[in-house]
N, C-alpha and C. Protein backbone atom coordinates (compact mmCIF):
# COMPACT_ATOMS: atom_id res chain seq x y z
N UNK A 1 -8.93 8.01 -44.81
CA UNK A 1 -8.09 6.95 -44.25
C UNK A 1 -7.54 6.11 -45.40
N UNK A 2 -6.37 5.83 -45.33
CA UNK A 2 -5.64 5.28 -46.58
C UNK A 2 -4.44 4.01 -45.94
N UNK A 3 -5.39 2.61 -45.64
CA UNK A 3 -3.99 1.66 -45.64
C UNK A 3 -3.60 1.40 -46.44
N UNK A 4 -2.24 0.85 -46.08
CA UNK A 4 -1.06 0.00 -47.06
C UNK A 4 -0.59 -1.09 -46.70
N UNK A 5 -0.88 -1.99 -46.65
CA UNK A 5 -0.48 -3.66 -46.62
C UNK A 5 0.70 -4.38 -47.52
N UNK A 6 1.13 -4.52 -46.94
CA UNK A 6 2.34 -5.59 -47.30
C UNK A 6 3.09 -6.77 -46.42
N UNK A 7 4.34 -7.85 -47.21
CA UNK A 7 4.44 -8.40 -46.64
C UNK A 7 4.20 -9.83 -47.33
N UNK A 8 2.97 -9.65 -47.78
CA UNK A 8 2.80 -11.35 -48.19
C UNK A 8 3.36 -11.97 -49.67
N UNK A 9 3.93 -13.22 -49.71
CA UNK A 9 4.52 -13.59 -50.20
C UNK A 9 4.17 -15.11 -50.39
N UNK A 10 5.01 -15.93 -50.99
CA UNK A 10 5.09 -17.27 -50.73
C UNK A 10 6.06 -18.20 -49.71
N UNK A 11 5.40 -18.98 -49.41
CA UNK A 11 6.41 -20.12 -48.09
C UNK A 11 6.09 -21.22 -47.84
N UNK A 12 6.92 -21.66 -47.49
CA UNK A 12 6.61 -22.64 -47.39
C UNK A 12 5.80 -23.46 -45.87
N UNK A 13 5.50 -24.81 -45.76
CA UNK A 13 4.23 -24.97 -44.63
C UNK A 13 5.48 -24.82 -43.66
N UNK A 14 5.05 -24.59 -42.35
CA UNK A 14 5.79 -24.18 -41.14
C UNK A 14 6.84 -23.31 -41.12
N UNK A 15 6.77 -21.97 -42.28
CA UNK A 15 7.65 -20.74 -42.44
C UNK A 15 6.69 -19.87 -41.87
N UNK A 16 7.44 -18.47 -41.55
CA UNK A 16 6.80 -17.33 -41.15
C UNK A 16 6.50 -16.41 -42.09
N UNK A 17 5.75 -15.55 -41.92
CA UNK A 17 5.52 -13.98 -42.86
C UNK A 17 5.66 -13.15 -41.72
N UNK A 18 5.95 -11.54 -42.02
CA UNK A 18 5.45 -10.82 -41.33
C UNK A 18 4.49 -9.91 -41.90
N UNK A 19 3.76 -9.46 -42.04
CA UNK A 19 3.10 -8.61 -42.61
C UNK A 19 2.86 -6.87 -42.06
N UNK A 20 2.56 -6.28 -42.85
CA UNK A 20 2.41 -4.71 -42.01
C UNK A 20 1.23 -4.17 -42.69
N UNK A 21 1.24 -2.89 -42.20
CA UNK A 21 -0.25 -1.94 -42.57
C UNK A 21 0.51 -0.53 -42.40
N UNK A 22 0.33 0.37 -42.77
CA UNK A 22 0.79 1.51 -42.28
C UNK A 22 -0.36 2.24 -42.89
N UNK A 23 -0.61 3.00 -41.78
CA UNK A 23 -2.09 3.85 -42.16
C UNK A 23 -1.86 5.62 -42.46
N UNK A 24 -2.36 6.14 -43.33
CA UNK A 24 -2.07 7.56 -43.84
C UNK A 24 -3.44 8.43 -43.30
N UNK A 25 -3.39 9.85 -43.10
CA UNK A 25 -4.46 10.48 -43.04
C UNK A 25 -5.34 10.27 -41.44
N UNK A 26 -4.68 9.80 -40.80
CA UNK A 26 -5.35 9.17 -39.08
C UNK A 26 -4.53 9.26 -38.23
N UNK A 27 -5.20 9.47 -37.21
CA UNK A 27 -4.37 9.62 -35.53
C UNK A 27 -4.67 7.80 -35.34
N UNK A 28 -3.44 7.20 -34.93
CA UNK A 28 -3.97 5.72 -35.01
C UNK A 28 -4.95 5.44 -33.71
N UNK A 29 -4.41 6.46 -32.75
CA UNK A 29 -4.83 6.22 -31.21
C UNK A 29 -6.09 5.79 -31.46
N UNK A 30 -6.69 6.83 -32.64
CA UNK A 30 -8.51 6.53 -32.12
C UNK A 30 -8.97 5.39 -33.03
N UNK A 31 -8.64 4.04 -33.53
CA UNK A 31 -8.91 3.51 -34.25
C UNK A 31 -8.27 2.13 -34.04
N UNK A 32 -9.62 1.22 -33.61
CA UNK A 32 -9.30 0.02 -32.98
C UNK A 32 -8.75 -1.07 -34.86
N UNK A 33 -7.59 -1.51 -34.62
CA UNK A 33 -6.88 -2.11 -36.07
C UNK A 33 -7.58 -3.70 -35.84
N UNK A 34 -7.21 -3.93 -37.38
CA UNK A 34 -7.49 -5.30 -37.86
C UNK A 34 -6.65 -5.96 -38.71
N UNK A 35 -6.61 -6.70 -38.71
CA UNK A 35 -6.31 -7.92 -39.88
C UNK A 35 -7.51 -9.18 -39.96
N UNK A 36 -7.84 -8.87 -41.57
CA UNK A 36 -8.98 -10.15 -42.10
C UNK A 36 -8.46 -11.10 -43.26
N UNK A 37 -9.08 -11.65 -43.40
CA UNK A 37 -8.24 -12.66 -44.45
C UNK A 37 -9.70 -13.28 -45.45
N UNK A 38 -8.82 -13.28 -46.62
CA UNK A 38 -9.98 -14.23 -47.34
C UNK A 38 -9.60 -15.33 -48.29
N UNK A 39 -9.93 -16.22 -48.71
CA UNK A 39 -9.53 -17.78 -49.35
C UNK A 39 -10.22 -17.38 -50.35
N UNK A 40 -10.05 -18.30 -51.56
CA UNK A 40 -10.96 -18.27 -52.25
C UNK A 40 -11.79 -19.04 -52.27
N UNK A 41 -13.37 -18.88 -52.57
CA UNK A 41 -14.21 -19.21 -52.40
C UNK A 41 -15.09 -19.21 -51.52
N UNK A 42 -14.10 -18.31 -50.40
CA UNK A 42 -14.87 -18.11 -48.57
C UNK A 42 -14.77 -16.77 -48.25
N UNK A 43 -15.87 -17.15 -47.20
CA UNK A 43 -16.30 -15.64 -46.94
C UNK A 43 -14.45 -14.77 -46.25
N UNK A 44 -14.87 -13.47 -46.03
CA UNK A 44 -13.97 -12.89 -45.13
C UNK A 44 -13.73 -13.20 -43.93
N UNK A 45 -12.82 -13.40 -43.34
CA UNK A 45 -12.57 -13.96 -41.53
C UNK A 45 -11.85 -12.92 -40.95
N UNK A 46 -12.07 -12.81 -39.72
CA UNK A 46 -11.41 -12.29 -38.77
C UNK A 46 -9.88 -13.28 -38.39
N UNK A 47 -8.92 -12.51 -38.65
CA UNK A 47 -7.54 -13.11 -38.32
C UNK A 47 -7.44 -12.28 -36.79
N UNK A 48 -7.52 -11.21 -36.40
CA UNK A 48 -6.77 -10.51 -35.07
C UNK A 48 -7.60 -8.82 -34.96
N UNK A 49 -7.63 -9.08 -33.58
CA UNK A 49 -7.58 -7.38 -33.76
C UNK A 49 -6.94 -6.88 -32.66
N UNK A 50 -6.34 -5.62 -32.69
CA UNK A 50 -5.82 -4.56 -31.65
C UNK A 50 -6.34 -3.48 -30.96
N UNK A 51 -6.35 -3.18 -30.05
CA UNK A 51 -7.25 -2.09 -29.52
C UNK A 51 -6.23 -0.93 -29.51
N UNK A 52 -6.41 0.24 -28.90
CA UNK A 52 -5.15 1.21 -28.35
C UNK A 52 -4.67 1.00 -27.47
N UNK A 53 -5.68 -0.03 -26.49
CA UNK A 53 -4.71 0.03 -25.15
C UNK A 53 -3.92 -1.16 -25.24
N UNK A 54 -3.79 -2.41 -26.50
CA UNK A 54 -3.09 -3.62 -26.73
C UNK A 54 -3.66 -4.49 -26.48
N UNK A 55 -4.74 -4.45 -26.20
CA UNK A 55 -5.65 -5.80 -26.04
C UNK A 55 -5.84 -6.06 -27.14
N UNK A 56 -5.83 -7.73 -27.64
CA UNK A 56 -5.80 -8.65 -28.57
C UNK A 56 -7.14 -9.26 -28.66
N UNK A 57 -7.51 -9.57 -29.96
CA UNK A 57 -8.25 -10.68 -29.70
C UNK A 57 -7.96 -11.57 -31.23
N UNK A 58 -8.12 -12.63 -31.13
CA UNK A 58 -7.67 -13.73 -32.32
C UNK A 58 -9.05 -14.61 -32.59
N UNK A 59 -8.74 -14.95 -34.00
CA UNK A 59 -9.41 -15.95 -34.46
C UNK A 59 -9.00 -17.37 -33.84
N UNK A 60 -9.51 -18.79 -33.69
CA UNK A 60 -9.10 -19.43 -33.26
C UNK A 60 -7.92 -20.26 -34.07
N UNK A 61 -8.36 -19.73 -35.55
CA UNK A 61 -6.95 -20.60 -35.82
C UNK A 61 -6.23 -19.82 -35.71
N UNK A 62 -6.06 -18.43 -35.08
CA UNK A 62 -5.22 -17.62 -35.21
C UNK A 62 -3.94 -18.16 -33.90
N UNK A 63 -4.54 -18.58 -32.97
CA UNK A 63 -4.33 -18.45 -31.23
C UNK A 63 -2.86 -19.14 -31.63
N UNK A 64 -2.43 -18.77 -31.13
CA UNK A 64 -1.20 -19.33 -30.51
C UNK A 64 0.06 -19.40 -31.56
N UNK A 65 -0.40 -19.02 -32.81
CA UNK A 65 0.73 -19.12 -33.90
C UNK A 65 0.91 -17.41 -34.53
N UNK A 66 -0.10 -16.87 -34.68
CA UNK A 66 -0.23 -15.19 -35.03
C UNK A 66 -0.37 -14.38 -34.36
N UNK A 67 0.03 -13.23 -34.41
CA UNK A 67 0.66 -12.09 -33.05
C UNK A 67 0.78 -10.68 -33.84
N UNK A 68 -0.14 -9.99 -33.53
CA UNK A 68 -0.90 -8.72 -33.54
C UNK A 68 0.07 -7.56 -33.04
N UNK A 69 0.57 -6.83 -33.42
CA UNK A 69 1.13 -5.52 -32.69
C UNK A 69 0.90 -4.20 -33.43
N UNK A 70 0.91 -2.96 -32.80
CA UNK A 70 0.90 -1.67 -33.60
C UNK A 70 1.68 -0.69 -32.66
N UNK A 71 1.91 0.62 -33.70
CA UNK A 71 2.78 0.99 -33.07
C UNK A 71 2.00 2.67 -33.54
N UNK A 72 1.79 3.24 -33.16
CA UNK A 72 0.93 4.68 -32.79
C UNK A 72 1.40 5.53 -33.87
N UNK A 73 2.82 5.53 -32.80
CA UNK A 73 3.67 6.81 -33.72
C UNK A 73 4.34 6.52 -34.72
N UNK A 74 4.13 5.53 -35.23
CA UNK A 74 4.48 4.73 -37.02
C UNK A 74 3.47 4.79 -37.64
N UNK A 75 2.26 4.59 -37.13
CA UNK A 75 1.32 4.38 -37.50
C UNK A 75 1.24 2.81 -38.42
N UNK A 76 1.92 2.35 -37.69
CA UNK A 76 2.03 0.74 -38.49
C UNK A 76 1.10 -0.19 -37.56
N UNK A 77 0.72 -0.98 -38.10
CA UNK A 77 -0.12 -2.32 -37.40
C UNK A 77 0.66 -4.15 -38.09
N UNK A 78 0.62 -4.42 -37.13
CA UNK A 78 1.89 -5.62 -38.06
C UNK A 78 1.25 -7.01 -37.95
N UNK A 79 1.46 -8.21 -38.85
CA UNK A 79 0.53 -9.38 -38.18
C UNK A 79 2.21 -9.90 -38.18
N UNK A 80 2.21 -10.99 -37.24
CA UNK A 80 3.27 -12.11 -37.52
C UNK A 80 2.83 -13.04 -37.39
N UNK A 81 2.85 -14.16 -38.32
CA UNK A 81 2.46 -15.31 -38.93
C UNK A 81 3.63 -16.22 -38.48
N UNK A 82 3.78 -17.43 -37.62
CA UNK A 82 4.60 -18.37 -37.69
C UNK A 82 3.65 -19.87 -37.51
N UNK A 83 4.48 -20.72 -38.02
CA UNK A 83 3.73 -22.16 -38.26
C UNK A 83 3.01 -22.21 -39.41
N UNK A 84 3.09 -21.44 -40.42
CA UNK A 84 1.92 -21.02 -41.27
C UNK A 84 1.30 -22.54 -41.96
N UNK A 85 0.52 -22.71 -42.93
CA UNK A 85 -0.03 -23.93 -43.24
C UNK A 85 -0.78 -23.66 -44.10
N UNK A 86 -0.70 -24.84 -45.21
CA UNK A 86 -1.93 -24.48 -46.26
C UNK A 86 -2.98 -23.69 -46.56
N UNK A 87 -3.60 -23.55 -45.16
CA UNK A 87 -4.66 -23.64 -45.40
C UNK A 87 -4.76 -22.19 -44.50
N UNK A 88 -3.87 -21.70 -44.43
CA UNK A 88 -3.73 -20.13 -44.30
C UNK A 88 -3.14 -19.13 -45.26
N UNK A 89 -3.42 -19.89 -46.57
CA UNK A 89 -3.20 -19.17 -48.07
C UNK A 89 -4.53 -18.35 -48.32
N UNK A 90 -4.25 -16.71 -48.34
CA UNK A 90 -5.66 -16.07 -48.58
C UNK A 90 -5.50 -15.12 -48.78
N UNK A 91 -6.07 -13.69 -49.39
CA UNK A 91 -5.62 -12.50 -49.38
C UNK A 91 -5.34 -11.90 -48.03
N UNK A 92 -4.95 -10.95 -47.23
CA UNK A 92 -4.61 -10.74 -46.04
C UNK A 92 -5.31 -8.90 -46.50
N UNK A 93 -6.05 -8.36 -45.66
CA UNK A 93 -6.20 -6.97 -45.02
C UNK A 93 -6.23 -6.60 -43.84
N UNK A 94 -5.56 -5.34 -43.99
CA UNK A 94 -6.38 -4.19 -42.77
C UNK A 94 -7.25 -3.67 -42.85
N UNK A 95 -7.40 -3.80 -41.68
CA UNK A 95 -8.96 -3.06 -41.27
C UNK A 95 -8.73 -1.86 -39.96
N UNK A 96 -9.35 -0.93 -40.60
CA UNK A 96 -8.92 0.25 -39.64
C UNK A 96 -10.89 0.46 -39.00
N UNK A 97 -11.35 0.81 -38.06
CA UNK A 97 -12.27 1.39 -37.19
C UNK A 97 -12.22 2.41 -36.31
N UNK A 98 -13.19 3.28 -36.33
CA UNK A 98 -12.86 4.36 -35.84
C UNK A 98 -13.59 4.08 -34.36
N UNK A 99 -13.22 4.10 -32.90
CA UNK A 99 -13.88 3.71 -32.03
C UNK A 99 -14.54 4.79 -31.72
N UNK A 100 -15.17 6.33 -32.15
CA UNK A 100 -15.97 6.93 -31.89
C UNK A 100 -17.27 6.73 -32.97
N UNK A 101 -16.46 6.77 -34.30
CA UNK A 101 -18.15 6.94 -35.10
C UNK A 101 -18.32 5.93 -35.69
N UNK A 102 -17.93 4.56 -35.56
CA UNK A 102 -17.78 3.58 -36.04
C UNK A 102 -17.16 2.94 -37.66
N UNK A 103 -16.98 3.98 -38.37
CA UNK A 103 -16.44 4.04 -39.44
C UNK A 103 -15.25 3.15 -39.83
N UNK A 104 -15.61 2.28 -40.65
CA UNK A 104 -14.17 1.03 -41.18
C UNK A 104 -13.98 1.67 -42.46
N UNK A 105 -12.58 1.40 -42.60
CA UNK A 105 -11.43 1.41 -44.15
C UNK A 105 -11.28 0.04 -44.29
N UNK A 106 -10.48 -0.27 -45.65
CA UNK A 106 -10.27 -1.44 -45.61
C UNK A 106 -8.62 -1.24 -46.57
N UNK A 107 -7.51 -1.90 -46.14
CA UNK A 107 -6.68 -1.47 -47.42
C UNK A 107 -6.60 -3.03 -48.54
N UNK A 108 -5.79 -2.53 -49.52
CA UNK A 108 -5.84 -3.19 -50.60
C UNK A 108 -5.72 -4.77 -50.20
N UNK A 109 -4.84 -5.20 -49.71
CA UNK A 109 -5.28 -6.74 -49.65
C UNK A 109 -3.71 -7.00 -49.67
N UNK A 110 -2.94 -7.98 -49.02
CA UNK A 110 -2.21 -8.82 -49.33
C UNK A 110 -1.97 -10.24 -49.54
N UNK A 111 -1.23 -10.66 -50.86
CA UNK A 111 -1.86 -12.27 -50.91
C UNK A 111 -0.58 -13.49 -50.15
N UNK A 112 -1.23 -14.01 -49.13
CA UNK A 112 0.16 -14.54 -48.81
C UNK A 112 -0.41 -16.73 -48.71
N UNK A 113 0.51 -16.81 -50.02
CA UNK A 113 0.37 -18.78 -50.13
C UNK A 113 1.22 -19.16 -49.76
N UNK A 114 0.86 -20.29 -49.22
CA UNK A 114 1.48 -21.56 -48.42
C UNK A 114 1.87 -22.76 -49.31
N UNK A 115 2.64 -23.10 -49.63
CA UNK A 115 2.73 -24.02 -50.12
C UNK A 115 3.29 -25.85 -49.14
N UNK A 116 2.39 -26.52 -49.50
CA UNK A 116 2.88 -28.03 -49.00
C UNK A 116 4.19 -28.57 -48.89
């Protein structure tokens, strides 16, 4: 399993990102997606995840400003970031899971800052 993350950049507070994942080597169907995030100095967080059948679930600072989608036969997984804010400056990954044998990937990381 081989992600690719991109997308993050710099912006300013209350700009958007979009970010993507596109996954190599996998049928996406069987593999519930992620996006995690990390700051420096803090642990890893859960930003979102996707199931196959589109069920969501969010972090709470995620709710209501970040929005989760994937798309099978692209094999892309996308975050969209609007309202963004300081304090959602962090590296950004995917996270791929396999919902039969439980098996996670992780891809390289994207870094996306906020500036004041």
């Amino acid at each position: 399993v081989q992600l690719q993350a991109s997308g993050g950049g710099l912006v300013q507070a209350g700009g958007s990102l979009r970010l993507s994942c596109v996954a190599s080597g996998i049928s996406l169907s069987r593999y519930i997606m992620a996006w995690y995030r990390q700051a420096p100095g803090k642990q890893r967080e859960l930003v979102a995840t996707i199931e196959n059948t589109g069920a969501t679930n969010y972090g709470d600072f995620a709710k209501g400003r970040f929005a989760i989608s994937r798309d099978n036969a692209k094999r892309t997984v996308d975050l969209q970031m609007n309202s963004l804010k300081p304090e959602d400056t962090a590296v950004y990954y995917c996270n791929s899971k396999n919902r039969y044998t439980g098996s996670t990937s992780w891809g390289q990381g994207t870094l996306v800052t906020v500036s004041s």
